[in-house]
N, C-alpha and C. Protein backbone atom coordinates (compact mmCIF):
# COMPACT_ATOMS: atom_id res chain seq x y z
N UNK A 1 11.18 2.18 -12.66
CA UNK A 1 10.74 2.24 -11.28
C UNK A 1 9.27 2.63 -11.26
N UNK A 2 7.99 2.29 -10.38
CA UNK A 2 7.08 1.98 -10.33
C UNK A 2 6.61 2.17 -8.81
N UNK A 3 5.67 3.03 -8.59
CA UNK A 3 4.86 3.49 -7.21
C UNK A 3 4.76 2.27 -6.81
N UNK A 4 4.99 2.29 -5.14
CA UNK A 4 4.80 1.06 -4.53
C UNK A 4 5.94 -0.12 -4.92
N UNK A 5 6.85 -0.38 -5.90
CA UNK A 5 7.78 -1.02 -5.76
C UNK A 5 8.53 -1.12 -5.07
N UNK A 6 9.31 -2.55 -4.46
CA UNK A 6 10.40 -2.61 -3.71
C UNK A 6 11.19 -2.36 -4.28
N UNK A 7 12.38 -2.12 -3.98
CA UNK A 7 13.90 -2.23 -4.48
C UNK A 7 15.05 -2.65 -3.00
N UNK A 8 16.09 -3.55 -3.87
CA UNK A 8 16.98 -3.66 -2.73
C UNK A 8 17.61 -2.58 -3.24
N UNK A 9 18.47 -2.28 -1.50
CA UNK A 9 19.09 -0.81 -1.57
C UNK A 9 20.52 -1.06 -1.88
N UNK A 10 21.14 -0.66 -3.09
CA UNK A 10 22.26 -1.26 -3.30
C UNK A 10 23.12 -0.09 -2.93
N UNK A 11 22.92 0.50 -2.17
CA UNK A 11 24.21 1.17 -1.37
C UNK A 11 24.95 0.87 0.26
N UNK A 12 26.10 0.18 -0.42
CA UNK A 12 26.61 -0.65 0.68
C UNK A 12 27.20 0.33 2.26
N UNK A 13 26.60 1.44 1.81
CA UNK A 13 27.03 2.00 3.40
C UNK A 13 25.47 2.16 4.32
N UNK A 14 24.50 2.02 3.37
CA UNK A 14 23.44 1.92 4.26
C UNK A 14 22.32 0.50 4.08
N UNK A 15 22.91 -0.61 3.60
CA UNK A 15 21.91 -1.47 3.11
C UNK A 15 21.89 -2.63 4.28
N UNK A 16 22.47 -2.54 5.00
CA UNK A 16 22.56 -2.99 6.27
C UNK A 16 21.16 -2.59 7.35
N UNK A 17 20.99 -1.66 7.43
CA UNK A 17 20.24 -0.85 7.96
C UNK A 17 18.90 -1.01 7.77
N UNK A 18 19.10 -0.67 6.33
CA UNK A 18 17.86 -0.06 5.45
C UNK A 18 18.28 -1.55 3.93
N UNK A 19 17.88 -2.18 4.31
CA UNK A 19 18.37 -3.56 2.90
C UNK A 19 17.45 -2.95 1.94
N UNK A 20 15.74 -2.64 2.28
CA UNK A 20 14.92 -2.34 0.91
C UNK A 20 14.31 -0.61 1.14
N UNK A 21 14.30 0.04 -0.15
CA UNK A 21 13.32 0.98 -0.28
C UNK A 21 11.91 0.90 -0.71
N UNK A 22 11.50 1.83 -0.80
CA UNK A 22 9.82 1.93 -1.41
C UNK A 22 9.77 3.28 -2.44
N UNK A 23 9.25 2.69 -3.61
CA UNK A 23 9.33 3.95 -4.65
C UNK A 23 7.87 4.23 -4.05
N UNK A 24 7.81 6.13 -4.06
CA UNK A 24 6.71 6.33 -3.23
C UNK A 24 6.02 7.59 -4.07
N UNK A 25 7.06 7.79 -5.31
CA UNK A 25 6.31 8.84 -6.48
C UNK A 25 4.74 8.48 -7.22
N UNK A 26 4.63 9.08 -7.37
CA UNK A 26 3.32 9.23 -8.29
C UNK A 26 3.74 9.35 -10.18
N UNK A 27 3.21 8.20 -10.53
CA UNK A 27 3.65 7.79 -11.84
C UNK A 27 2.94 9.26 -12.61
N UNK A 28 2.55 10.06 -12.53
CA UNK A 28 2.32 11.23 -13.41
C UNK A 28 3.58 11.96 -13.56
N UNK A 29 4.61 12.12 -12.51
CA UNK A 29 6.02 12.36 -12.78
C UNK A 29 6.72 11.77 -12.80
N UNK A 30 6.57 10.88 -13.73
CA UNK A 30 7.61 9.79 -13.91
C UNK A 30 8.44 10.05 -14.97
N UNK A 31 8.73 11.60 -15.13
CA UNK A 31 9.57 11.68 -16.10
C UNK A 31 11.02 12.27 -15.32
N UNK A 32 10.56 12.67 -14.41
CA UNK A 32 11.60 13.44 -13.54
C UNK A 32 13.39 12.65 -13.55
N UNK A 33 14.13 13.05 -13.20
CA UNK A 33 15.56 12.22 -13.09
C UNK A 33 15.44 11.65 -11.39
N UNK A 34 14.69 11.99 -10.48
CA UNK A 34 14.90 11.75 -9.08
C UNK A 34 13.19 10.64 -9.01
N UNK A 35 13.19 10.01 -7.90
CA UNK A 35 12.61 9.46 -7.29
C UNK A 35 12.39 9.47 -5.95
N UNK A 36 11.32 9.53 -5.45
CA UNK A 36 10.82 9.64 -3.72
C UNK A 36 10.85 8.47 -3.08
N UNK A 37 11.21 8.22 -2.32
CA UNK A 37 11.15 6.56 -1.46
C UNK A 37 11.60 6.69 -0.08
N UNK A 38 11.28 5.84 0.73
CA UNK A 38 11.11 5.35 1.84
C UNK A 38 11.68 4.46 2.25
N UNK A 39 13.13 4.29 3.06
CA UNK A 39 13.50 2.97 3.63
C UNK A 39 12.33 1.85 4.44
N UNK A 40 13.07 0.65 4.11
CA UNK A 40 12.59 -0.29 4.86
C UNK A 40 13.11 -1.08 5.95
N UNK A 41 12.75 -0.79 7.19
CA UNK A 41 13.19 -1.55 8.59
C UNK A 41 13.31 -2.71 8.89
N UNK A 42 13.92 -4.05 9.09
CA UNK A 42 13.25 -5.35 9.50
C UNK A 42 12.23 -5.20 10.43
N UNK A 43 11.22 -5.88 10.49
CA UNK A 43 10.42 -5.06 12.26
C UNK A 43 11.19 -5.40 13.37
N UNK A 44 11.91 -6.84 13.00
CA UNK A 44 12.65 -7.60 14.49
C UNK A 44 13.94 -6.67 14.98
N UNK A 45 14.32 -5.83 14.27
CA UNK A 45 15.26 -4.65 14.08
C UNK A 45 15.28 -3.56 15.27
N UNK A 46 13.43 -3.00 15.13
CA UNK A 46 13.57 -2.27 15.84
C UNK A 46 13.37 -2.55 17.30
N UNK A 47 13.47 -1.44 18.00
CA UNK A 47 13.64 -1.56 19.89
C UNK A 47 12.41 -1.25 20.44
N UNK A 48 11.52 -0.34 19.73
CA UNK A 48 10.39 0.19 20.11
C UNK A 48 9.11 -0.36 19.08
N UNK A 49 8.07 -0.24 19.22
CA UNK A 49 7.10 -0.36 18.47
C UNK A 49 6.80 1.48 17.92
N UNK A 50 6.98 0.84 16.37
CA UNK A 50 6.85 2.76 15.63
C UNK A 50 4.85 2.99 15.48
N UNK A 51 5.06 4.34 15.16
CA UNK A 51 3.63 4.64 15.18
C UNK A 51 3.33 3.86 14.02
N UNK A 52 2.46 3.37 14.14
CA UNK A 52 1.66 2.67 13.08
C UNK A 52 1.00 3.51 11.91
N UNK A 53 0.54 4.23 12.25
CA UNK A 53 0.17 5.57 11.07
C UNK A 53 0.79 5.85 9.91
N UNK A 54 1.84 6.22 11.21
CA UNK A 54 3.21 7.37 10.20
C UNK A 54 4.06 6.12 9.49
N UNK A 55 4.44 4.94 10.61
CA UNK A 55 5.42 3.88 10.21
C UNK A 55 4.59 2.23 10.35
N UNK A 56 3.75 2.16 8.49
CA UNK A 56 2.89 0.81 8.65
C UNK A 56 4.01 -0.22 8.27
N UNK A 57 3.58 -1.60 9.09
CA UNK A 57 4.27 -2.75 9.04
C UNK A 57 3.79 -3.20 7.50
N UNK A 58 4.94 -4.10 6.59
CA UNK A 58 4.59 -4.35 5.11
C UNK A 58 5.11 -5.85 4.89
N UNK A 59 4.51 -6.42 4.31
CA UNK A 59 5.29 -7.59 4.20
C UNK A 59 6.24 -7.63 2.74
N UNK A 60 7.40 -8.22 2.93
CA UNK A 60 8.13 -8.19 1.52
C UNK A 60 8.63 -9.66 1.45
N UNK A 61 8.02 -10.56 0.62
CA UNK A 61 8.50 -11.50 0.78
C UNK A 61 8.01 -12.42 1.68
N UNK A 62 7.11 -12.48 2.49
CA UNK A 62 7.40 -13.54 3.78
C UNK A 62 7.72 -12.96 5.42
N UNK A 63 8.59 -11.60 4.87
CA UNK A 63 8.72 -10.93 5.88
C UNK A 63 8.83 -9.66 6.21
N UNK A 64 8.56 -9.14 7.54
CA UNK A 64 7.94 -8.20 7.89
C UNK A 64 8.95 -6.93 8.27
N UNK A 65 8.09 -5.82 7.61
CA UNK A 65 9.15 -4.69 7.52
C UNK A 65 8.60 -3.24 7.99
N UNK A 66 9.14 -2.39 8.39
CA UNK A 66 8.43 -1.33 8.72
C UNK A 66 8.69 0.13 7.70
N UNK A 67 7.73 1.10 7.43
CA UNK A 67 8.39 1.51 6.36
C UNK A 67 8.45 3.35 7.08
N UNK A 68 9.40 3.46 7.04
CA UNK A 68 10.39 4.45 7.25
C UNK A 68 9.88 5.86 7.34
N UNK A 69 8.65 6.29 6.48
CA UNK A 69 8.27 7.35 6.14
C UNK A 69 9.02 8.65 6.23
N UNK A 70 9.36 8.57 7.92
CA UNK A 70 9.69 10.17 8.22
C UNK A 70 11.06 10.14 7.86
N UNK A 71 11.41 9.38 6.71
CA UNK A 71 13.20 9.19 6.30
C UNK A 71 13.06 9.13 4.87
N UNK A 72 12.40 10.15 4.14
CA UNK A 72 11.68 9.97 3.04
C UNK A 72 13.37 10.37 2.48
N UNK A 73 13.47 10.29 1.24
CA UNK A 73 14.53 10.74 0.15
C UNK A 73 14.25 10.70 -1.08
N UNK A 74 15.46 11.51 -1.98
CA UNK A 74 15.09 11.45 -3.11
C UNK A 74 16.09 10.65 -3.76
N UNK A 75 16.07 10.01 -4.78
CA UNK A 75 17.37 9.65 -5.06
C UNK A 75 17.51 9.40 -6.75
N UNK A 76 18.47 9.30 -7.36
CA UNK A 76 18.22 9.42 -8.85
C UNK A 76 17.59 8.13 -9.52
N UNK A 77 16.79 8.53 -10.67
CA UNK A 77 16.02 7.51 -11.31
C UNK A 77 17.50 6.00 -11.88
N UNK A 78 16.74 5.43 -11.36
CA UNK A 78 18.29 4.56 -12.17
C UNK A 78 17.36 3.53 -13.03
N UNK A 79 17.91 2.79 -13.81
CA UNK A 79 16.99 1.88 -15.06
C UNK A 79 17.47 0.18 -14.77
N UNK A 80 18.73 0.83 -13.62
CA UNK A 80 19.52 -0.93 -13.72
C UNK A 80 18.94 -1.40 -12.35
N UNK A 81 17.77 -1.18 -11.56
CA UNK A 81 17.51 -1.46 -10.19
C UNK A 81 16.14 -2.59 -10.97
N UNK A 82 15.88 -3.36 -10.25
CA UNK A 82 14.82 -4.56 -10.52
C UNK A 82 14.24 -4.53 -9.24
N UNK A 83 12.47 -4.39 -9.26
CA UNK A 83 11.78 -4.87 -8.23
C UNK A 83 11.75 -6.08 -7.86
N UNK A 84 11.58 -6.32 -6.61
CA UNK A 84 11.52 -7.17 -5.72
C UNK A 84 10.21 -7.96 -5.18
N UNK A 85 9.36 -6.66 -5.27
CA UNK A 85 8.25 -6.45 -4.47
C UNK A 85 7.25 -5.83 -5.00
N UNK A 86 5.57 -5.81 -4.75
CA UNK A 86 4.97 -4.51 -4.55
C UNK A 86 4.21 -4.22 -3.06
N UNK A 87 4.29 -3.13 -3.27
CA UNK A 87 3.08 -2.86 -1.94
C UNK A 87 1.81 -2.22 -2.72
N UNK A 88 1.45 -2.53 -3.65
CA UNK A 88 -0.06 -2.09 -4.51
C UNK A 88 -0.82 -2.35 -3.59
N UNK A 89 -0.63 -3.64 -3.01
CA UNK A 89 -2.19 -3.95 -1.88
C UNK A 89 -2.18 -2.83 -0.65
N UNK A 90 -1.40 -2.37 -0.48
CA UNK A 90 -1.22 -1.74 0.79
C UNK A 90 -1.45 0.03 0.69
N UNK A 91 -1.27 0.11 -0.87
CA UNK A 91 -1.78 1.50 -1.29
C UNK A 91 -1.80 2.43 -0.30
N UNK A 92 -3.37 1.92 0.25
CA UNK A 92 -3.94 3.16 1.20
C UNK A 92 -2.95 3.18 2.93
N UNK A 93 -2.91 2.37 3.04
CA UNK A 93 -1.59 2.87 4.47
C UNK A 93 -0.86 3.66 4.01
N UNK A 94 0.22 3.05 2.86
CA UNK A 94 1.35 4.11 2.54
C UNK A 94 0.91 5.47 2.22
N UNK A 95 -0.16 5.79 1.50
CA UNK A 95 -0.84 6.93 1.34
C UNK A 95 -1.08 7.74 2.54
N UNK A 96 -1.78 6.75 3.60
CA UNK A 96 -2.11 7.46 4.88
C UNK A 96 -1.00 7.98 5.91
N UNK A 97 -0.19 7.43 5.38
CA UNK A 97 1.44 7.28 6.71
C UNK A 97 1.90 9.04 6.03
N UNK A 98 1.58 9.00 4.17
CA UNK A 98 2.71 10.29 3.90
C UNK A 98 1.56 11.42 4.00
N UNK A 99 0.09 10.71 4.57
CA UNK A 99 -0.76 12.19 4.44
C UNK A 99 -0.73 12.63 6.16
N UNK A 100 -0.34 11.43 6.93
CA UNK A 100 0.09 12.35 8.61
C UNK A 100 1.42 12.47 8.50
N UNK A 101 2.02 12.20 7.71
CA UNK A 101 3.89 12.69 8.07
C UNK A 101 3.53 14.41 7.29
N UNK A 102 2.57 14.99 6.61
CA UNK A 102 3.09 16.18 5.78
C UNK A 102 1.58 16.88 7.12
N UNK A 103 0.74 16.42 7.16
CA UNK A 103 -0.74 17.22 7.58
C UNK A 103 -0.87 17.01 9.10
N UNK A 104 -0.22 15.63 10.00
CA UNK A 104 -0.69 15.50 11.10
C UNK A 104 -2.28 14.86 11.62
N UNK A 105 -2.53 14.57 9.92
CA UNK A 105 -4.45 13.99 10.08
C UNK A 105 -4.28 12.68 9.34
């Protein structure tokens, strides 16, 4: 698993919901057993328009997703999950979304 990777969410009680995550660790602890990530929204999904800040729109694929931030989790490192995706280009949003979800700036 790899900062900024997609993953589909292969847990069938929430992948409905939430189909992709976002690995959102910092590869200097990449030794840890857990991982940080971020569900992913369809945008056509939601009812409201989310803050853009906290929750930036991403494309995966073709299509458009919103990413979850303030639903951050941890979840265990697994070796059998395959990316999908990256959000490398998008770096600095996702950066900016988890520096106003913890600071408010």
């Amino acid at each position: 698993m790899a900062q900024f990777d997609v993953y589909a969410n292969p847990d069938p009680n929430t992948n409905k919901s939430y189909p992709y995550f976002v690995d959102l660790q910092a590869e200097i602890i990449a030794d840890l057993s857990t991982r940080v990530v971020a569900p992913l929204v369809a945008r056509d999904e939601l009812h409201h328009a989310p803050l853009q800040v906290l929750c930036p729109e991403v494309d995966v694929n073709g299509e458009r997703y919103v990413l979850m931030t303030h639903q951050l989790a941890s979840i265990p490192m697994q070796t059998n999950l395959s990316s999908i995706a990256s959000l490398q280009e998008q770096r600095y949003e996702l950066l900016n979304a988890l520096d106003f979800l913890i600071t408010g700036c």
